[in-house]
Protein backbone atom coordinates (compact mmCIF):
# COMPACT_ATOMS: atom_id res chain seq x y z
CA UNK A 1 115.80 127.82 93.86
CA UNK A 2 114.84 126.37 90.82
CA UNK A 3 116.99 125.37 87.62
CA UNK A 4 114.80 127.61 85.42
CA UNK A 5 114.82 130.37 87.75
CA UNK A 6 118.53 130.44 88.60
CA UNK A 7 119.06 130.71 84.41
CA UNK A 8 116.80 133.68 84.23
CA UNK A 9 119.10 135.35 87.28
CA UNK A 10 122.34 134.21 85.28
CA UNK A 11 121.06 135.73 82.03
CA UNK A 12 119.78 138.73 84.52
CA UNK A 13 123.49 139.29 85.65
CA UNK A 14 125.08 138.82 82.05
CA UNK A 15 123.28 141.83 81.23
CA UNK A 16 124.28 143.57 84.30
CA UNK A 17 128.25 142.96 84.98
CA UNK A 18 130.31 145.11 87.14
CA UNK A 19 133.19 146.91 85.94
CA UNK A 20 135.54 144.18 87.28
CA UNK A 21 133.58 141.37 85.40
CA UNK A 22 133.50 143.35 82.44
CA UNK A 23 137.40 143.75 82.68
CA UNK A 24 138.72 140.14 83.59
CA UNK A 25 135.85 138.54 81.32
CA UNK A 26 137.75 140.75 78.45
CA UNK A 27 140.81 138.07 78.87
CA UNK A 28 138.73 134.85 79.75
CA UNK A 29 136.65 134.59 77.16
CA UNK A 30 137.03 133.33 73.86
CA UNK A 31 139.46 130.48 75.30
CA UNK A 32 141.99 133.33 75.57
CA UNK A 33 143.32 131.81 78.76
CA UNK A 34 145.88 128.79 77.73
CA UNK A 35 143.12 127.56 75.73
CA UNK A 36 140.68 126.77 78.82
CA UNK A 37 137.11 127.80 78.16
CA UNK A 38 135.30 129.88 80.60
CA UNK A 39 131.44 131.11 80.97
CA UNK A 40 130.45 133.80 82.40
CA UNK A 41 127.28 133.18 85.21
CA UNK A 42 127.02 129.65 85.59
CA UNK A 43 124.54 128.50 87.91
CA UNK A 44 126.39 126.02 90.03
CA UNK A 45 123.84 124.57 92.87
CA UNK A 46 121.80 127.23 94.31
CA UNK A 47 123.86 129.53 92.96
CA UNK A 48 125.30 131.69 89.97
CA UNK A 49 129.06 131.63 90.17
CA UNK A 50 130.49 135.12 88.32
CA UNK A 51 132.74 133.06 86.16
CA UNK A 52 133.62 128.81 85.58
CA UNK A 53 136.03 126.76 84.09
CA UNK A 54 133.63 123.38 83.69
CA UNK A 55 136.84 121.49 82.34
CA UNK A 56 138.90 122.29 85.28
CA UNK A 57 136.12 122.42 87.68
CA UNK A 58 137.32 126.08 88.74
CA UNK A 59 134.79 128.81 89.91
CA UNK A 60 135.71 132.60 90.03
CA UNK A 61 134.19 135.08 92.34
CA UNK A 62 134.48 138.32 92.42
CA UNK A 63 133.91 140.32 95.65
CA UNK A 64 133.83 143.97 96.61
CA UNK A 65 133.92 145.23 99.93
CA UNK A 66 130.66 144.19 101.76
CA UNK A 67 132.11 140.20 101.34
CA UNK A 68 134.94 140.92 103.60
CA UNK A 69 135.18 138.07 106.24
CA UNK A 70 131.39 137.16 105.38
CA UNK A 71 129.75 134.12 106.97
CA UNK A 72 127.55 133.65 103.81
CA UNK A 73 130.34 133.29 101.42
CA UNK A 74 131.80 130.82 103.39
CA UNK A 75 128.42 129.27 103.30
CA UNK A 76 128.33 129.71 99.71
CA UNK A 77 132.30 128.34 98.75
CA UNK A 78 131.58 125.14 100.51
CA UNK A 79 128.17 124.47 98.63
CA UNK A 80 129.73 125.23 95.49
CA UNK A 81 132.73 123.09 96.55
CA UNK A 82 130.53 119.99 97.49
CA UNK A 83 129.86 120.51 93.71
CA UNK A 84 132.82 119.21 92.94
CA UNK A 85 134.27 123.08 91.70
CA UNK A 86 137.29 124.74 93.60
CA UNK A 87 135.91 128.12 94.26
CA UNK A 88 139.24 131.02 93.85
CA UNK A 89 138.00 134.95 94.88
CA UNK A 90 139.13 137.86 93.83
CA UNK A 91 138.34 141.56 95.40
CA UNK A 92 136.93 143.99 92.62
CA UNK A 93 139.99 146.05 93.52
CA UNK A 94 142.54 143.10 92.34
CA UNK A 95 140.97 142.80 89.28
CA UNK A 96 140.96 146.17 88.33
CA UNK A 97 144.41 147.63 89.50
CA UNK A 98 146.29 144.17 88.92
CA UNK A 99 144.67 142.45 85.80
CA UNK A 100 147.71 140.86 85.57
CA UNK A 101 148.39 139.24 89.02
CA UNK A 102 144.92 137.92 89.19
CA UNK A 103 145.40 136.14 85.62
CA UNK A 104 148.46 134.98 87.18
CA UNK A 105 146.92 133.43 90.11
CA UNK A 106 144.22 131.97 87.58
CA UNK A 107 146.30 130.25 85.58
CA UNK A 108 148.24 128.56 88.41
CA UNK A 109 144.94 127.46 89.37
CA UNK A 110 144.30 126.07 86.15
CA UNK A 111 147.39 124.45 86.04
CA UNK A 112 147.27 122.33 89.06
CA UNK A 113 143.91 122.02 87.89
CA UNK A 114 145.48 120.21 84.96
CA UNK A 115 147.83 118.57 86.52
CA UNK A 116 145.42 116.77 89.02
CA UNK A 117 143.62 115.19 86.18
């Protein structure tokens, strides 16, 4: 897929968030994180990752229930992974019943992250 059309699909999905997204981009953006800046739909590849970190080289997905155990997924972390980004995932569930735990596990991530550079 093309650069050009993979920002039209970002912008596409911007516009369209889930509930989840809507919730845990509420406490990434704006640097609110430990000061690490975040966007939202970053094409990555031949992909649009839900949510980056380009500093720490972090990508967030979000999943709901028809990505359990999927084959594509896998597919999909190790592409974005050979782009140099360590891809974390997070069910739709998590994110909406423990905010908190799954900020948590982000900012671990972030840390070693950190710490690695």
């Amino acid at each position: 897929m093309t650069a050009k059309r993979l920002t039209g699909v970002a912008r596409k999905l911007r516009g369209d968030m889930t509930d989840a997204e809507r919730r845990l981009w509420s406490h990434l953006r704006a640097s609110q994180l430990d000061g690490f800046k975040f966007t939202r739909q970053l094409p990555i590849g031949d992909f649009v990752v839900d949510f980056a970190c380009r500093s720490a080289r972090i990508a967030i997905e979000l999943d709901g229930g028809q990505h359990a155990n999927s084959a594509t997924d896998n597919n999909r972390t190790a592409i974005i992974e050979a782009h140099g980004y360590r891809v974390i995932r997070f069910w739709n569930n998590d994110v909406l019943q423990n905010t908190d735990g799954v900020l948590t596990a982000i900012q671990e991530e972030l840390n070693l992250a950190h710490n690695r550079t």
